[in-house]
PDB file of N, CA and C in Angstrom:
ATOM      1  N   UNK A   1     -18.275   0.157  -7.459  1.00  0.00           N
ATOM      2  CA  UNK A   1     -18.228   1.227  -6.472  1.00  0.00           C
ATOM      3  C   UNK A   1     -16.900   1.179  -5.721  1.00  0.00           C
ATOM      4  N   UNK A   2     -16.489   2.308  -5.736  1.00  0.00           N
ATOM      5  CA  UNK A   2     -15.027   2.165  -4.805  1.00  0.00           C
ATOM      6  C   UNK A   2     -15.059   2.497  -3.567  1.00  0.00           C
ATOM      7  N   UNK A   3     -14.415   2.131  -2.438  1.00  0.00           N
ATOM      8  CA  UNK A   3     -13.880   1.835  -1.324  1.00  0.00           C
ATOM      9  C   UNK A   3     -13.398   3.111  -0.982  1.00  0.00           C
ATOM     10  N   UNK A   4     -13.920   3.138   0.224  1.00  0.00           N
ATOM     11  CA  UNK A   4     -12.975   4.508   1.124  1.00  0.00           C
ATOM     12  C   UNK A   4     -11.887   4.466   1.100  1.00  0.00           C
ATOM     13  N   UNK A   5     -10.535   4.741   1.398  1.00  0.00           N
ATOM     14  CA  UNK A   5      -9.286   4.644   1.853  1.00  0.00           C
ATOM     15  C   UNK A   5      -9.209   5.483   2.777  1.00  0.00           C
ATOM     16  N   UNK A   6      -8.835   4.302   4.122  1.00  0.00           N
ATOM     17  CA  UNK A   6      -8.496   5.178   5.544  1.00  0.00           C
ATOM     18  C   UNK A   6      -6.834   4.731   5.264  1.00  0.00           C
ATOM     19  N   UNK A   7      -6.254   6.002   5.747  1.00  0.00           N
ATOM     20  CA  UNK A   7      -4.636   5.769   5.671  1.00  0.00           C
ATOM     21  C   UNK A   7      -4.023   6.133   7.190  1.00  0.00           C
ATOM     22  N   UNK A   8      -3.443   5.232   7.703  1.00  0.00           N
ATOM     23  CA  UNK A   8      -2.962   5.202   9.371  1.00  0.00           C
ATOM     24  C   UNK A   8      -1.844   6.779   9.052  1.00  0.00           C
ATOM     25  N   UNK A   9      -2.067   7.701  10.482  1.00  0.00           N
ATOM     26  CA  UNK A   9      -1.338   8.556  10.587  1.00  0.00           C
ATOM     27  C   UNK A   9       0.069   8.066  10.397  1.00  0.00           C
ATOM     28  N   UNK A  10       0.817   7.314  10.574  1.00  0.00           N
ATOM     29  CA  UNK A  10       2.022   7.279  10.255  1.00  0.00           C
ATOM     30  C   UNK A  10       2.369   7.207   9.143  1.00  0.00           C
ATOM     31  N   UNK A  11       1.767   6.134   7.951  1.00  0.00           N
ATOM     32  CA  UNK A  11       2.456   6.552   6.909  1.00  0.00           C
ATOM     33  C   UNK A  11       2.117   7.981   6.175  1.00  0.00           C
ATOM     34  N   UNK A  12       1.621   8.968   6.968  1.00  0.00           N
ATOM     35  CA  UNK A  12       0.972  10.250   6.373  1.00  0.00           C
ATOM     36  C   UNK A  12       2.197  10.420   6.870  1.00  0.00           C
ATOM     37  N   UNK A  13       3.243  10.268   7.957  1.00  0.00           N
ATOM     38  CA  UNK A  13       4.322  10.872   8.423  1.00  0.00           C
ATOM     39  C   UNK A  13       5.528  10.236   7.915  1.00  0.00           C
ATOM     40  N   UNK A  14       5.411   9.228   7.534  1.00  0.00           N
ATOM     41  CA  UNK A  14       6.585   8.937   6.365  1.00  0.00           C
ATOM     42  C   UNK A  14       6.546   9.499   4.777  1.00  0.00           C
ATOM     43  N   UNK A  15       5.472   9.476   4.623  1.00  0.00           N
ATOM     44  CA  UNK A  15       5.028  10.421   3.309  1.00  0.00           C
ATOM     45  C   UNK A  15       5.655  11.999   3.245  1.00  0.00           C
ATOM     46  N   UNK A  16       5.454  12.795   4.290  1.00  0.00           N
ATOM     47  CA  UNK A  16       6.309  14.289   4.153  1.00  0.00           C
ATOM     48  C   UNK A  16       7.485  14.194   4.410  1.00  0.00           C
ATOM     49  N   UNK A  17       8.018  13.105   4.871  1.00  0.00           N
ATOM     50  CA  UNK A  17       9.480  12.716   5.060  1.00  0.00           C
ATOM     51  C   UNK A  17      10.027  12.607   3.370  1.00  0.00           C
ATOM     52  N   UNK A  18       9.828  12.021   2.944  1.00  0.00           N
ATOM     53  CA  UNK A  18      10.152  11.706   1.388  1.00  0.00           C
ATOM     54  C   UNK A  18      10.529  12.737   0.569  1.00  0.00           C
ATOM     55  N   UNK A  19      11.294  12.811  -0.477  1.00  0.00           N
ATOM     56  CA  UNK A  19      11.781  13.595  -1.648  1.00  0.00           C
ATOM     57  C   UNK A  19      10.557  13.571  -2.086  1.00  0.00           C
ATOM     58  N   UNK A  20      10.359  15.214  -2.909  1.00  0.00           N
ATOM     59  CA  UNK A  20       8.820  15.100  -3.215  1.00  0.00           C
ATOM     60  C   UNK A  20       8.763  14.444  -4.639  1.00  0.00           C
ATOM     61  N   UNK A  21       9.186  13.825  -5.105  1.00  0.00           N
ATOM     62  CA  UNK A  21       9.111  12.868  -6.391  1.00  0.00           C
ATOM     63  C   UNK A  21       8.073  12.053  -5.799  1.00  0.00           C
ATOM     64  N   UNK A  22       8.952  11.567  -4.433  1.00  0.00           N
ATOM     65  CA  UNK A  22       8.588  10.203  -4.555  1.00  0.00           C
ATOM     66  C   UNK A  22       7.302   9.857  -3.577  1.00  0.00           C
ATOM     67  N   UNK A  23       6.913  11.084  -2.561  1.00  0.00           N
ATOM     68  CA  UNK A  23       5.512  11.285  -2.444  1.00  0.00           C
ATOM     69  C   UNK A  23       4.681  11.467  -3.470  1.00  0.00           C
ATOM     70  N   UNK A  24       5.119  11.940  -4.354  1.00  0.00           N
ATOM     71  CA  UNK A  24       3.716  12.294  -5.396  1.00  0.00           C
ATOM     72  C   UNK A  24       3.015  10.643  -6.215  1.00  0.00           C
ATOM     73  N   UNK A  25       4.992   9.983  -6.240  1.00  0.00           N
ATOM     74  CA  UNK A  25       4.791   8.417  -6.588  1.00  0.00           C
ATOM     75  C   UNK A  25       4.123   7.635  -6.075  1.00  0.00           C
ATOM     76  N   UNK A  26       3.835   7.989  -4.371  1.00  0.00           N
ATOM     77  CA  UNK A  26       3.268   7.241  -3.875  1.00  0.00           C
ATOM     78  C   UNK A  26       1.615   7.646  -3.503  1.00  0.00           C
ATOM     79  N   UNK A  27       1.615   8.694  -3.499  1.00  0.00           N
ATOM     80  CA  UNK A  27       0.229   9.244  -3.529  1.00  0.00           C
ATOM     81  C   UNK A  27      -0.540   8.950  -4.885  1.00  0.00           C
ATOM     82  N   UNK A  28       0.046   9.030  -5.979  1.00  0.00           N
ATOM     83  CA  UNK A  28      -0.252   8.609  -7.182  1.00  0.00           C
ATOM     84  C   UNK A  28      -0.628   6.981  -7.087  1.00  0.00           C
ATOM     85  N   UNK A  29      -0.401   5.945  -6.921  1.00  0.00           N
ATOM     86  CA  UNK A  29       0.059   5.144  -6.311  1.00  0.00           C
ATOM     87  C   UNK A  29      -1.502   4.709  -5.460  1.00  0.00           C
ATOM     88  N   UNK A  30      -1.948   5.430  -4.328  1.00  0.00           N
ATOM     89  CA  UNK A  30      -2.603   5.635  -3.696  1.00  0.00           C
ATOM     90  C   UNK A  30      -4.040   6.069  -4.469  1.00  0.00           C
ATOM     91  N   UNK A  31      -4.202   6.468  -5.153  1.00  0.00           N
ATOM     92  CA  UNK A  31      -5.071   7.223  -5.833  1.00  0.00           C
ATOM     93  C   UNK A  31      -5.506   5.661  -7.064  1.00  0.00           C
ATOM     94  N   UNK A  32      -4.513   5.005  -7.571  1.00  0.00           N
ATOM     95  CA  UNK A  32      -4.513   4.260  -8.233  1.00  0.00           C
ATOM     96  C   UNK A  32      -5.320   2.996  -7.675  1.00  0.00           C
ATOM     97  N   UNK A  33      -4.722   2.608  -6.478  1.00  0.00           N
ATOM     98  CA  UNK A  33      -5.338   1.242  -5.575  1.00  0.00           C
ATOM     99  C   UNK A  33      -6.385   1.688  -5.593  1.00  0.00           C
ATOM    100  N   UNK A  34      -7.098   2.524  -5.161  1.00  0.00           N
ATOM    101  CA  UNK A  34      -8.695   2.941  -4.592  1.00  0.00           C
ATOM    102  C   UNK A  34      -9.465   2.239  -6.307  1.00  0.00           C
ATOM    103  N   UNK A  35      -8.904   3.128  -7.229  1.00  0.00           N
ATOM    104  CA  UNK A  35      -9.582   3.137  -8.624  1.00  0.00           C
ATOM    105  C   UNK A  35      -9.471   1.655  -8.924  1.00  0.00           C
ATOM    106  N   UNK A  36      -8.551   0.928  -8.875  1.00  0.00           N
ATOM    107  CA  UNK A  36      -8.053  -0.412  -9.423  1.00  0.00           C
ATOM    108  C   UNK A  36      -8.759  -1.336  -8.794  1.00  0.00           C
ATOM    109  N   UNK A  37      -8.355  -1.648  -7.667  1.00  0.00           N
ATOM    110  CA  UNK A  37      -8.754  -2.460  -6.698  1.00  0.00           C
ATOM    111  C   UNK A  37      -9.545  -3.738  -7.215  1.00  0.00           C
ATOM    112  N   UNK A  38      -9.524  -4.814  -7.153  1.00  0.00           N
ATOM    113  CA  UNK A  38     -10.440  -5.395  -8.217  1.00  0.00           C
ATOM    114  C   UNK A  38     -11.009  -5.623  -9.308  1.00  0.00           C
ATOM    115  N   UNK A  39     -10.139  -4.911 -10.357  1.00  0.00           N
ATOM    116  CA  UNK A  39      -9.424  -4.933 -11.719  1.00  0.00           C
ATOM    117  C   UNK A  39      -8.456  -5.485 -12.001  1.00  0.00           C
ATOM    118  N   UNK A  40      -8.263  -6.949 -12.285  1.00  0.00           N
ATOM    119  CA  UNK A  40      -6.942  -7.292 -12.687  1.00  0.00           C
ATOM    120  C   UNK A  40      -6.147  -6.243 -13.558  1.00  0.00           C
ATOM    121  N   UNK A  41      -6.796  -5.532 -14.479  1.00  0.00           N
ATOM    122  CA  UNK A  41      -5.804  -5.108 -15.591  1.00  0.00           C
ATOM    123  C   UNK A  41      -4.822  -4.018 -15.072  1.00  0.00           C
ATOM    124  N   UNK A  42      -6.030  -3.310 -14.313  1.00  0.00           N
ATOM    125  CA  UNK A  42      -5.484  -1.980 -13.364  1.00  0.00           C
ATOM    126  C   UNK A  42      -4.478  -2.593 -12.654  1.00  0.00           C
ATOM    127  N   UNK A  43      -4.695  -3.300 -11.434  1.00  0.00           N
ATOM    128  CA  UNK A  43      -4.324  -3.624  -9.996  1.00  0.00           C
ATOM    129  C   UNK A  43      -2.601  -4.236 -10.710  1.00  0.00           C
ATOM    130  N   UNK A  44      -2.621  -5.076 -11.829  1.00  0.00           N
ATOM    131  CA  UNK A  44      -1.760  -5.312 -12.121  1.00  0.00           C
ATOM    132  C   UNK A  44      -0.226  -4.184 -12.372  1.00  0.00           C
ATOM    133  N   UNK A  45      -0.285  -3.441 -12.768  1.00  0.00           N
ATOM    134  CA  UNK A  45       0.172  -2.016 -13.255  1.00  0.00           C
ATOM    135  C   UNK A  45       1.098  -1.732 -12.226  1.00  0.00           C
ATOM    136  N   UNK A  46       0.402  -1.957 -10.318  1.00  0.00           N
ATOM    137  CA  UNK A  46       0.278  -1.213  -9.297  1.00  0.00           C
ATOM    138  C   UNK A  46       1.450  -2.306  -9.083  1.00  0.00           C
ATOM    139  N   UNK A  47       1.695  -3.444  -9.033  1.00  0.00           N
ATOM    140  CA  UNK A  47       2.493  -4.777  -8.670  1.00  0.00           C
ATOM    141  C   UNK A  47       1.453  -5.521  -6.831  1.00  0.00           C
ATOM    142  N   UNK A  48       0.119  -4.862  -7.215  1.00  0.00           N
ATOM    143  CA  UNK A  48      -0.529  -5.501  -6.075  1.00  0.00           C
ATOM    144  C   UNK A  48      -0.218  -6.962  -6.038  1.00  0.00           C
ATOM    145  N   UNK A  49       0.187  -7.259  -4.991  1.00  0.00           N
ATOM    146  CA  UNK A  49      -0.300  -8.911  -4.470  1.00  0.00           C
ATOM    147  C   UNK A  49      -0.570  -8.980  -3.318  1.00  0.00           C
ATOM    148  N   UNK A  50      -1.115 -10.405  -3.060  1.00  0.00           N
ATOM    149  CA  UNK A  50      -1.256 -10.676  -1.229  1.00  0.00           C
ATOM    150  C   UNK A  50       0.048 -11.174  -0.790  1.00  0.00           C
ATOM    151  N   UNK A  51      -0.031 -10.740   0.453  1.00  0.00           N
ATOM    152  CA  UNK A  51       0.952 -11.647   1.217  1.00  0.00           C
ATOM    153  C   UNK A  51       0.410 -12.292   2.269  1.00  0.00           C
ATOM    154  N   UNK A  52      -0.503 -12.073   2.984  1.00  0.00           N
ATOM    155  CA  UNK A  52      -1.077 -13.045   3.866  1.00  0.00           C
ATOM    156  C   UNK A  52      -2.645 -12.869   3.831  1.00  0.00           C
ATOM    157  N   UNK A  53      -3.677 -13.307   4.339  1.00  0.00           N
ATOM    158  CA  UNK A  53      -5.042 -13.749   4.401  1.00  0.00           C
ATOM    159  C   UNK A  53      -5.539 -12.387   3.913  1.00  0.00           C
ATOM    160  N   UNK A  54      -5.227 -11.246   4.950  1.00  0.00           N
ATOM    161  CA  UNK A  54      -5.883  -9.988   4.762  1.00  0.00           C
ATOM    162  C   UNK A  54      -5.163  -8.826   4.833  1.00  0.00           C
ATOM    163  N   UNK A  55      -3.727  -9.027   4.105  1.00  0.00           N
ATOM    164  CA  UNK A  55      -2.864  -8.307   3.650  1.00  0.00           C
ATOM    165  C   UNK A  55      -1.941  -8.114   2.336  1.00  0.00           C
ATOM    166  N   UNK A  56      -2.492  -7.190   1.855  1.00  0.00           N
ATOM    167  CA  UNK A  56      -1.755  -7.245   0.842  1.00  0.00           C
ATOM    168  C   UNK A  56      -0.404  -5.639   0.671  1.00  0.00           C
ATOM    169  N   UNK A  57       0.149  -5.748  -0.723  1.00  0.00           N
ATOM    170  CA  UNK A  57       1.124  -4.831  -0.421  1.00  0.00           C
ATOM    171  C   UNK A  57       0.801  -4.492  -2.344  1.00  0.00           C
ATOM    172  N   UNK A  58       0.583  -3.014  -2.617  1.00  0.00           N
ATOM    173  CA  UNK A  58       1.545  -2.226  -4.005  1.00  0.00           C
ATOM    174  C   UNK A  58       2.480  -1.245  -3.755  1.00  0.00           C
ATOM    175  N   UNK A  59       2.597  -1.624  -5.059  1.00  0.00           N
ATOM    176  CA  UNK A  59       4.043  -0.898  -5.455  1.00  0.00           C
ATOM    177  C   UNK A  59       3.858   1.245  -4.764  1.00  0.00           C
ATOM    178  N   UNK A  60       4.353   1.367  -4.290  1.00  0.00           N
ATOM    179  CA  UNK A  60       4.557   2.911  -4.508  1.00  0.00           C
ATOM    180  C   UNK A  60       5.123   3.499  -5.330  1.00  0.00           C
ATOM    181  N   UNK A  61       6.846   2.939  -4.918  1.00  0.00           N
ATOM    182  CA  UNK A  61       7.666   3.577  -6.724  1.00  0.00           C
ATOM    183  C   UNK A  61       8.715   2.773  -6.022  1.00  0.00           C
ATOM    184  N   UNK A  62       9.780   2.432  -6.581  1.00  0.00           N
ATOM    185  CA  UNK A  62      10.592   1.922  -7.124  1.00  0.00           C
ATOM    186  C   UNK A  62      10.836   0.760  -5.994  1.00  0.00           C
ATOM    187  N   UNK A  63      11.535   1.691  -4.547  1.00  0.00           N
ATOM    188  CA  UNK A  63      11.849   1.305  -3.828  1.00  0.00           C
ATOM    189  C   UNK A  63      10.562   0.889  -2.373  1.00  0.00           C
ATOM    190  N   UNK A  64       9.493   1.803  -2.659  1.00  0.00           N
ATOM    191  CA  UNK A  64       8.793   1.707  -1.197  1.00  0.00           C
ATOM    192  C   UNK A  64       7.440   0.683  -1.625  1.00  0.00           C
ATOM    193  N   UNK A  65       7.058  -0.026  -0.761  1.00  0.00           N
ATOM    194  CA  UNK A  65       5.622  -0.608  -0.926  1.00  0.00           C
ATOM    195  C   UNK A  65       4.523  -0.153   0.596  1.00  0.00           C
ATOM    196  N   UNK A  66       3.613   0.091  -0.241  1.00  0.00           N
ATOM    197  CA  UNK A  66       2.464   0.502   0.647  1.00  0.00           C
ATOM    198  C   UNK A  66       1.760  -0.821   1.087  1.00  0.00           C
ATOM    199  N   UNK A  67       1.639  -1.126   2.302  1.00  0.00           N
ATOM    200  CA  UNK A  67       0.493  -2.410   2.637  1.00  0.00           C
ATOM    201  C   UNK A  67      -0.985  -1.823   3.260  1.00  0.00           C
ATOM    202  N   UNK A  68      -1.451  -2.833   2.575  1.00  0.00           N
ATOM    203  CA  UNK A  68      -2.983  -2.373   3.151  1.00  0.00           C
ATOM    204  C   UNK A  68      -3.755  -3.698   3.600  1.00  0.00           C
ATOM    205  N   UNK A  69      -4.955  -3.631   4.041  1.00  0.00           N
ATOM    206  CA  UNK A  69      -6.255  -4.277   4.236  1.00  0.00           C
ATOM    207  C   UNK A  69      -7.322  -4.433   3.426  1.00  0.00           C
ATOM    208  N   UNK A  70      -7.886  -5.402   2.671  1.00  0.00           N
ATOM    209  CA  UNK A  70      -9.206  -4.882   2.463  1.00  0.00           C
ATOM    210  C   UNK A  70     -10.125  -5.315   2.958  1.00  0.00           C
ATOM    211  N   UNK A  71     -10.745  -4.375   3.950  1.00  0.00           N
ATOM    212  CA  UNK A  71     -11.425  -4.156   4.830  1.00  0.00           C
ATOM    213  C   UNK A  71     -13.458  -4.548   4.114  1.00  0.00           C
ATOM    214  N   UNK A  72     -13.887  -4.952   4.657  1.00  0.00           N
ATOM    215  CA  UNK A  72     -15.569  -4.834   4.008  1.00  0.00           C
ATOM    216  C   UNK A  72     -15.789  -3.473   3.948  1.00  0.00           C
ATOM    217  N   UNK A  73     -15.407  -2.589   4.909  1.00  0.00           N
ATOM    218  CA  UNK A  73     -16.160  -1.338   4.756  1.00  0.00           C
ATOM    219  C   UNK A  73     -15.114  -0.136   4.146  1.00  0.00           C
ATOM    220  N   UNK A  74     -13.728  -0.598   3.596  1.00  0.00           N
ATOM    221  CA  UNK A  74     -12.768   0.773   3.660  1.00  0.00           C
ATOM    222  C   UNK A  74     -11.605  -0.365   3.057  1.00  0.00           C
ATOM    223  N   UNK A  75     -10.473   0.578   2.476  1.00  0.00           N
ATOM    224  CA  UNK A  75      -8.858  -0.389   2.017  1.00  0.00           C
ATOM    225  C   UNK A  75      -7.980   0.212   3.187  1.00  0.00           C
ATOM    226  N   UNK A  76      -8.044  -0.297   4.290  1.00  0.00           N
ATOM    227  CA  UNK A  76      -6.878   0.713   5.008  1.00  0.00           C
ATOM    228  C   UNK A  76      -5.255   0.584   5.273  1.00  0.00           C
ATOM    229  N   UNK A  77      -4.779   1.337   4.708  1.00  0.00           N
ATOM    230  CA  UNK A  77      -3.437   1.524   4.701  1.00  0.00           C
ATOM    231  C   UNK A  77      -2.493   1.824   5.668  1.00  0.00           C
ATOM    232  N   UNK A  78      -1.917   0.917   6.239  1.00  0.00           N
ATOM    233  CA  UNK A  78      -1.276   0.568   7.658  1.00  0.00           C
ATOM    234  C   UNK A  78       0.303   0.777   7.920  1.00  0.00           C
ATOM    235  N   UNK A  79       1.296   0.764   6.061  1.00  0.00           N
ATOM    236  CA  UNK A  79       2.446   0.540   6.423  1.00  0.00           C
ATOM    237  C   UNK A  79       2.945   1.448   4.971  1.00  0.00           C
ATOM    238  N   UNK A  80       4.054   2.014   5.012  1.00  0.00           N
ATOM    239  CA  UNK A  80       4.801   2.630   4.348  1.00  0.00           C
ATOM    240  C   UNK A  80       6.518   1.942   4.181  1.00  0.00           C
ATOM    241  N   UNK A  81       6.999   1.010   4.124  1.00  0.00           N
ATOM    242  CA  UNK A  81       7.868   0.537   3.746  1.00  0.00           C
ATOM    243  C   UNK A  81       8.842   0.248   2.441  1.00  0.00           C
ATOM    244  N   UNK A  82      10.187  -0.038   2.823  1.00  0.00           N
ATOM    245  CA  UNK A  82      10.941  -0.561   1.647  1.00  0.00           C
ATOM    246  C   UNK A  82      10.480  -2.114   1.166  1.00  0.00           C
ATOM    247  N   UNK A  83      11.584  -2.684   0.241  1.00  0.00           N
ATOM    248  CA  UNK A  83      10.923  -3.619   0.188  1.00  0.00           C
ATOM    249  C   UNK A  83      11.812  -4.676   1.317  1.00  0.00           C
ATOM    250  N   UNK A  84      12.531  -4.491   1.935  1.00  0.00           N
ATOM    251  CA  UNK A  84      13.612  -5.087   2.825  1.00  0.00           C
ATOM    252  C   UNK A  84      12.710  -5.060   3.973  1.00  0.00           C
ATOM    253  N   UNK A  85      11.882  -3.946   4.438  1.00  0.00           N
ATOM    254  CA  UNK A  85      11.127  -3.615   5.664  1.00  0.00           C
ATOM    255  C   UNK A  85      10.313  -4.753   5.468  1.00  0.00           C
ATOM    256  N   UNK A  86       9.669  -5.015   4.488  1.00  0.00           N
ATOM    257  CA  UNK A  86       8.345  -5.952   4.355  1.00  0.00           C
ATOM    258  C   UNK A  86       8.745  -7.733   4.467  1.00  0.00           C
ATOM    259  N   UNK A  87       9.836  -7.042   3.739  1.00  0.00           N
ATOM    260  CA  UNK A  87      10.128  -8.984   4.023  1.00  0.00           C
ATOM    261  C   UNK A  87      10.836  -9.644   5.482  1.00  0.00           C
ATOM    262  N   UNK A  88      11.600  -8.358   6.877  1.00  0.00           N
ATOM    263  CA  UNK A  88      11.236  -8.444   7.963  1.00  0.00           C
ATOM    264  C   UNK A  88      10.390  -8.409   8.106  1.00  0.00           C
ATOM    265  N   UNK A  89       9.250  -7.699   7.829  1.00  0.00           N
ATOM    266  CA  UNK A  89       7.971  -7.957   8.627  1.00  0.00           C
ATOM    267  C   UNK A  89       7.274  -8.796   8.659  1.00  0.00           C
ATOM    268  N   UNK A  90       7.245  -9.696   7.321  1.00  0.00           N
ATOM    269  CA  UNK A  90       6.439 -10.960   7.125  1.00  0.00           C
ATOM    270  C   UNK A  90       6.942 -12.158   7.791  1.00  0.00           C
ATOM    271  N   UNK A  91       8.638 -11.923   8.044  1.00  0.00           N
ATOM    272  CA  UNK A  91       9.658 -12.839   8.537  1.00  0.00           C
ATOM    273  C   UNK A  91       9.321 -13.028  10.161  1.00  0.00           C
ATOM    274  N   UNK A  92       8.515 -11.942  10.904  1.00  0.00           N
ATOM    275  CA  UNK A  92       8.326 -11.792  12.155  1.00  0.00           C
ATOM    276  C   UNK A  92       7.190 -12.285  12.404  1.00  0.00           C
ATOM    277  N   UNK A  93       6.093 -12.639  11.569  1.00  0.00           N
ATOM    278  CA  UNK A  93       5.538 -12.913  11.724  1.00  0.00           C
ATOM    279  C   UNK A  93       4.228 -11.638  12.414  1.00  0.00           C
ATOM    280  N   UNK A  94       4.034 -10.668  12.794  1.00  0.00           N
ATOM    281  CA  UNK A  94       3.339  -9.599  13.261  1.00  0.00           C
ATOM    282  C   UNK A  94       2.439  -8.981  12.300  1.00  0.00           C
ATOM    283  N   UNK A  95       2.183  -9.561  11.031  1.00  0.00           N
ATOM    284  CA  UNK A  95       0.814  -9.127  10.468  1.00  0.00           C
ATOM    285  C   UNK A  95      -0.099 -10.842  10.041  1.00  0.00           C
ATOM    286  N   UNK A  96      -0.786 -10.176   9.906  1.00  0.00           N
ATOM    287  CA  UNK A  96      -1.964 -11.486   9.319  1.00  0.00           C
ATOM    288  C   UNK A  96      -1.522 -11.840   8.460  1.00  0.00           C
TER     289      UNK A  96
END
């Protein structure tokens, strides 16, 4: 059974910011995690991994990675980043 996906208003606002390639990459992308999620074969495809306890990050497209949660009740999607953004962010220490 698959998982809701709640997606935080902001990366809905980095998303119309984007060349529309690369929204569709990442919405595609998006559409993929929900289906995958707990499929190695799938999830693999996506370049899912964890990075900390209850965070993980896939691929969007080339350059951006989406981070999420998985939540007991929902996957919620919190961050829209490069991959430079993420590795400050993990460097700061400010996610789980």
């Amino acid at each position: 059974m698959k998982k809701p996906t709640l997606i935080d208003p902001e990366v809905f606002q980095r998303l119309g910011q984007l060349p529309r390639s690369e929204r569709a990459d990442c919405m595609l992308a998006l559409h993929e995690l929900q289906d995958g999620l707990g499929q190695p074969h799938l999830h693999a495809g996506l370049g899912t991994r964890k990075l900390r306890a209850t965070t993980f990050e896939c691929r969007g497209n080339l350059k951006l990675r989406l981070l999420f949660e998985n939540r007991p009740e929902c996957l919620y999607v919190f961050a829209l980043l490069s991959h430079d953004e993420v590795r400050r962010l993990l460097r700061s220490g400010r996610i789980a």
